[in-house]
Structure formats: C-alpha cells, structure tokens
C-alpha atoms as a PDB file:
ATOM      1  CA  UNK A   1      25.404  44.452  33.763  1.00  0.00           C
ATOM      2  CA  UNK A   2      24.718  47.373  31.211  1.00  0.00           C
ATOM      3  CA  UNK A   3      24.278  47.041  27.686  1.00  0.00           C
ATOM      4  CA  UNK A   4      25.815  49.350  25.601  1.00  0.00           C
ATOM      5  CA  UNK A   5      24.483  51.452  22.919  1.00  0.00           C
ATOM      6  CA  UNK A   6      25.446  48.509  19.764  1.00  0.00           C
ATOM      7  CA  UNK A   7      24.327  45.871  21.658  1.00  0.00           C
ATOM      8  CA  UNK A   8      20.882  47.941  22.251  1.00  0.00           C
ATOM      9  CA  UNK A   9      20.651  49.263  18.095  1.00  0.00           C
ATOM     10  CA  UNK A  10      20.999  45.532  17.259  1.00  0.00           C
ATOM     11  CA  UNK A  11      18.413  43.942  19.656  1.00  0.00           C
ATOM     12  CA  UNK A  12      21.098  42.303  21.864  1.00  0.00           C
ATOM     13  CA  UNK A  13      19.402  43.043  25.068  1.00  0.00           C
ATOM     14  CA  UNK A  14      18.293  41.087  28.523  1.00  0.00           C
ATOM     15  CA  UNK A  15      15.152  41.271  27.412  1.00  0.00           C
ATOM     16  CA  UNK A  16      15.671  39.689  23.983  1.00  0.00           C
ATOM     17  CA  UNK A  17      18.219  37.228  25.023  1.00  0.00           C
ATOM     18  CA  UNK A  18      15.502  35.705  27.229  1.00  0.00           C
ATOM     19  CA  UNK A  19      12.788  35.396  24.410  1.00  0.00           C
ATOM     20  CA  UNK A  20      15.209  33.765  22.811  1.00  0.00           C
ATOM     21  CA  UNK A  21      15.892  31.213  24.831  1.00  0.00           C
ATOM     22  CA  UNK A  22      11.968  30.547  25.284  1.00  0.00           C
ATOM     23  CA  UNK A  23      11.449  30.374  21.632  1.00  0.00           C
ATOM     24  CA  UNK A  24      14.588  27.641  21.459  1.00  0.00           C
ATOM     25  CA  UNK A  25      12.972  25.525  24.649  1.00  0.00           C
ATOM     26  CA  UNK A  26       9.354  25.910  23.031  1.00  0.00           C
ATOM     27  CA  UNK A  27      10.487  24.517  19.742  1.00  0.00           C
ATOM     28  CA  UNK A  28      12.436  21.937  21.221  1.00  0.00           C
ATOM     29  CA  UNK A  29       9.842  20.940  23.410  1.00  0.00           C
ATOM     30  CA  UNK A  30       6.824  21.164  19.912  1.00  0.00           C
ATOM     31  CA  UNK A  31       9.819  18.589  17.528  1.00  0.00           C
ATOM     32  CA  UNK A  32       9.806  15.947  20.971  1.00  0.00           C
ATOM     33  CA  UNK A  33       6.155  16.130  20.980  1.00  0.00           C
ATOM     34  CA  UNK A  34       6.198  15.715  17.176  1.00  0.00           C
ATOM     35  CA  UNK A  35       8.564  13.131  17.420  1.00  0.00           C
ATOM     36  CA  UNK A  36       6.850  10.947  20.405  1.00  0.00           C
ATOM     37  CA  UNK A  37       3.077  10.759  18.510  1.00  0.00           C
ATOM     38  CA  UNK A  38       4.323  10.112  14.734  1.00  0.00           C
ATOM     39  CA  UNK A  39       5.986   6.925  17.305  1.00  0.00           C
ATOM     40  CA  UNK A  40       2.886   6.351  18.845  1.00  0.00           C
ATOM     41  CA  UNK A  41       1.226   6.265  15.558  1.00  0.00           C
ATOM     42  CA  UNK A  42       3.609   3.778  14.045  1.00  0.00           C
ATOM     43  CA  UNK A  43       3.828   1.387  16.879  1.00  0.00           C
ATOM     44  CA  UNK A  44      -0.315   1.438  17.155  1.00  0.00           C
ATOM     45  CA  UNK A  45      -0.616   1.206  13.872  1.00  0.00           C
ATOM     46  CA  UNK A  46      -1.642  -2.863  13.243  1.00  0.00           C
ATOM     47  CA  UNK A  47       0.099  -4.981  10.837  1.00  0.00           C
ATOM     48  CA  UNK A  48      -2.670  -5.760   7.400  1.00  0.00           C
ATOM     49  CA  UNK A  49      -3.390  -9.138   6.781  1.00  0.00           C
ATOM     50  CA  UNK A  50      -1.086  -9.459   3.626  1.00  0.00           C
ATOM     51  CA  UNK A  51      -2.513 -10.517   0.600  1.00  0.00           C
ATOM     52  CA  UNK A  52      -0.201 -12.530  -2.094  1.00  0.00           C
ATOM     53  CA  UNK A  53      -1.170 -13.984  -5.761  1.00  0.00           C
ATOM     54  CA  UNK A  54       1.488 -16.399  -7.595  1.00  0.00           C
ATOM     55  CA  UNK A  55       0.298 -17.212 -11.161  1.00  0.00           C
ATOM     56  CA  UNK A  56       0.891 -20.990 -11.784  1.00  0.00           C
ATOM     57  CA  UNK A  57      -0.373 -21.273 -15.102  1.00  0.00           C
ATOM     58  CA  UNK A  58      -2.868 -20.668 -17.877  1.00  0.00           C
ATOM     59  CA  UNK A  59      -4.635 -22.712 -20.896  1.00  0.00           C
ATOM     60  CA  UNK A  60      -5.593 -21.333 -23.912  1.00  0.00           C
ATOM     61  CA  UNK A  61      -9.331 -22.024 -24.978  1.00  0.00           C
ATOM     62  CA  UNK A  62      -9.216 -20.426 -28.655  1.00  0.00           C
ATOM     63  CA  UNK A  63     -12.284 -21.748 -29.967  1.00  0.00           C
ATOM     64  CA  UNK A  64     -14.179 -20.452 -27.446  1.00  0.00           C
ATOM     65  CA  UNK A  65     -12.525 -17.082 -27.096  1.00  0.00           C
ATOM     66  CA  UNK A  66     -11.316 -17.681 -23.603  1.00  0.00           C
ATOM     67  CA  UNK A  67      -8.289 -18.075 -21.363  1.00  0.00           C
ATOM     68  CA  UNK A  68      -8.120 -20.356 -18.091  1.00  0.00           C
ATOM     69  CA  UNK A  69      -5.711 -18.973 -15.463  1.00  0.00           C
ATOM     70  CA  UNK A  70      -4.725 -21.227 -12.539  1.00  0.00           C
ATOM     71  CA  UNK A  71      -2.963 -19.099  -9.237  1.00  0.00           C
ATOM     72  CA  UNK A  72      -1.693 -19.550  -6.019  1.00  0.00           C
ATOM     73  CA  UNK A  73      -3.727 -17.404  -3.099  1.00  0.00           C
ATOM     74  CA  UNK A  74      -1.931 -16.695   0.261  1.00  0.00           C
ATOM     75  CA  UNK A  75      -3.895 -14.918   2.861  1.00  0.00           C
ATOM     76  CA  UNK A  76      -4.543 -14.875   6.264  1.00  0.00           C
ATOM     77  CA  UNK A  77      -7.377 -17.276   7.189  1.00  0.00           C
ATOM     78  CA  UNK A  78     -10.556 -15.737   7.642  1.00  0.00           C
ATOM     79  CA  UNK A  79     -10.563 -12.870   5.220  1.00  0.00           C
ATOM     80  CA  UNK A  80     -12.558 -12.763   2.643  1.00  0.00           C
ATOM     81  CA  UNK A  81     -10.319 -11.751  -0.888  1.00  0.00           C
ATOM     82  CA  UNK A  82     -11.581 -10.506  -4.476  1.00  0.00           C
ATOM     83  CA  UNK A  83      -8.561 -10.354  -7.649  1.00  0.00           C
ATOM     84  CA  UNK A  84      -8.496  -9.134 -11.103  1.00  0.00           C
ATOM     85  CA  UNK A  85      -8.274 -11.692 -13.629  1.00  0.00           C
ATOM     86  CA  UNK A  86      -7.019 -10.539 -16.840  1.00  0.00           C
ATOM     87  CA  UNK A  87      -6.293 -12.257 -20.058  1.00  0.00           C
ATOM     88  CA  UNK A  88      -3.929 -10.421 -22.936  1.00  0.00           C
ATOM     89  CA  UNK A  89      -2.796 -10.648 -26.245  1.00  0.00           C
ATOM     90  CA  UNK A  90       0.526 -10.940 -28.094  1.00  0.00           C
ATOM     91  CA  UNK A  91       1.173  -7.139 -27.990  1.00  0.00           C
ATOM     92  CA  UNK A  92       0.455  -7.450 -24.086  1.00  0.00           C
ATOM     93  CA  UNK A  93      -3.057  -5.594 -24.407  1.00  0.00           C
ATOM     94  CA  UNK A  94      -5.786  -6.398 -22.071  1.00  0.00           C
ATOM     95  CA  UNK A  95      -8.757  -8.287 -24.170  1.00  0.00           C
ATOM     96  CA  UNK A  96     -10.542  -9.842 -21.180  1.00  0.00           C
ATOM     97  CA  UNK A  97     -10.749  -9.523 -17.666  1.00  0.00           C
ATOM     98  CA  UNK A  98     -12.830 -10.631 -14.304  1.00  0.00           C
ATOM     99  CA  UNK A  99     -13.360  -9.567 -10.646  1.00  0.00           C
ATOM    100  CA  UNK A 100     -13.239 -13.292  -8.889  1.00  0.00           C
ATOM    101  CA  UNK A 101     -14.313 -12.668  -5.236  1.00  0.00           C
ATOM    102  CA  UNK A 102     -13.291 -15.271  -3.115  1.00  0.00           C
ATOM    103  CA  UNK A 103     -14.704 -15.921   0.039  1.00  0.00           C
ATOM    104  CA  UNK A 104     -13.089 -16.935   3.763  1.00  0.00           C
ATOM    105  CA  UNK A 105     -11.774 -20.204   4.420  1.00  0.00           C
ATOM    106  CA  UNK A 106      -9.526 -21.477   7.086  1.00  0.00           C
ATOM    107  CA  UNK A 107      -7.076 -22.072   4.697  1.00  0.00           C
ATOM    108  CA  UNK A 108      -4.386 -20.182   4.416  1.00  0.00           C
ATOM    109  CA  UNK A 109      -3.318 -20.772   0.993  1.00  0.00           C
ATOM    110  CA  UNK A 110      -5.270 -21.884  -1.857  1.00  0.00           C
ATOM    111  CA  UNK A 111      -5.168 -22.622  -5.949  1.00  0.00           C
ATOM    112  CA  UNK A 112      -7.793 -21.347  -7.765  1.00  0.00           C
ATOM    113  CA  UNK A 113      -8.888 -21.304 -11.892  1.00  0.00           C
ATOM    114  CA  UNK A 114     -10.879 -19.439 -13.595  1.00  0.00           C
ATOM    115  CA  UNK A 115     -12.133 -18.699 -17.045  1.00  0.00           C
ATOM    116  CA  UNK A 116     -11.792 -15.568 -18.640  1.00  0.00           C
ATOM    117  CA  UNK A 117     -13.979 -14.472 -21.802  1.00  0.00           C
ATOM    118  CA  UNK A 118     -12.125 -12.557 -24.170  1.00  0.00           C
ATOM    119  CA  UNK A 119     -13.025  -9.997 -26.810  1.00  0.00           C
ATOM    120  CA  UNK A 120      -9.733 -11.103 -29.326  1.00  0.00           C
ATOM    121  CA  UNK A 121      -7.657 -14.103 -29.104  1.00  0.00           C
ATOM    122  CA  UNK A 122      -5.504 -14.451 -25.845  1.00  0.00           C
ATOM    123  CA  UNK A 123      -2.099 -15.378 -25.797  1.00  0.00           C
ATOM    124  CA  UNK A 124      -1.833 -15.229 -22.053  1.00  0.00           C
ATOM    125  CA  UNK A 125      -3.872 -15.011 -18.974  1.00  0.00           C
ATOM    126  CA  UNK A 126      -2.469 -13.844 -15.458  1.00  0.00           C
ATOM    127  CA  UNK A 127      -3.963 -12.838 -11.985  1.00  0.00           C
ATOM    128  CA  UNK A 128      -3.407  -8.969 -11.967  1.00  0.00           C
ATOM    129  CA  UNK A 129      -3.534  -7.938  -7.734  1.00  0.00           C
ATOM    130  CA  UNK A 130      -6.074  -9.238  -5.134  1.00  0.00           C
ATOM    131  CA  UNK A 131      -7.179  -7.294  -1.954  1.00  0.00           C
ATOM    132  CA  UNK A 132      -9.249  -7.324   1.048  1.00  0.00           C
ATOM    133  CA  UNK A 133     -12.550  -7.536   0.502  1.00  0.00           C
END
C-alpha cells in the first residue's frame, strides 16, 4: 500500500501510524498501573483508631476564676489520648485553656472533668479536639 504525497506532507505514514499506536498502548498500560497502586494504597492503608469527645457539661467557678468541664471520651482501648480544654467568654473568646493527656485504659469510653484557670470570667467551658498521643 503506497501513501500518497498528502498523506506523506501531513505525517500520515506507516511509520507514524505505528508510533501511534505504541504511544496509545504505553499510556494505557502507565493509567492501569496508576490505577492498580493508588488501589493498593487504599486497601493497605489501616483504618486509625478513631478518637471522639462529647461535652456533657461545665460548672462555673467565678470566684476562683475557673471553669470545670465534664466530657465523654470514646477511643479504642489501649491508646493513650491528650485534648484541648478550653474555657470562653460571653463574646466566645478563648480566656483559658489546658492540654489534659490521658493515658490507656481498657476502657473504651470514659467521662472525664477538669478544671480550667482562666485569665477573665468564663461563661462556658468545652473540650476543643483530642488525638492520639
């Protein structure tokens, strides 16, 4: 089969056609192996312990300049947990906060309270996010 003289101006040859084709199977064949590790990384990829606060409460201490917050812990036994306690204000500002770290038990879920010192007078104290410590 001849080419004629368009078909060989505009790069429409054998030659070409073939490259073509090579370039189509090798990026086919680069996407699937794309495709099969971001799987493979997924699937491997183990599920985190989850790590859930519930605030339950909090009592005012005014005299003393302090707010006690009472929450709710759920996480998997055996992992040692730290939260952010914060106490704030009537305009919703942060005037006290604590690190509580919180060691393992075999308990899954668990209440804790704890103080928090403040700088002004607290109208409200909640447990801000807990993690794995």
């Amino acid at each position: 089969m001849s080419t004629s003289p368009l078909d060989e101006r505009y790069g429409r040859t054998r030659r070409n056609r073939g490259r073509d084709r090579l370039l189509l199977v090798l990026g086919a064949v680069a996407v699937a192996v794309v495709l099969v590790a971001w799987v493979v990384w997924a699937g491997l990829d183990g599920a985190k312990p989850q790590v859930q606060a519930t605030d339950l409460g909090h009592v005012l201490q005014p005299d003393e300049r302090a707010v006690e917050v009472t929450w709710q812990l759920s996480v998997p036994a055996g992992n040692d947990t730290a939260c952010i306690v914060k106490a704030y204000n009537e305009d919703f500002t942060v005037v006290g906060w604590k690190v509580v770290e919180i060691p393992a038990s075999d308990k899954p879920i668990r209440e804790f309270t704890e103080t928090v010192r403040t700088a002004m007078t607290a109208n409200t104290g909640l447990v801000d996010r807990c993690w794995l410590a």
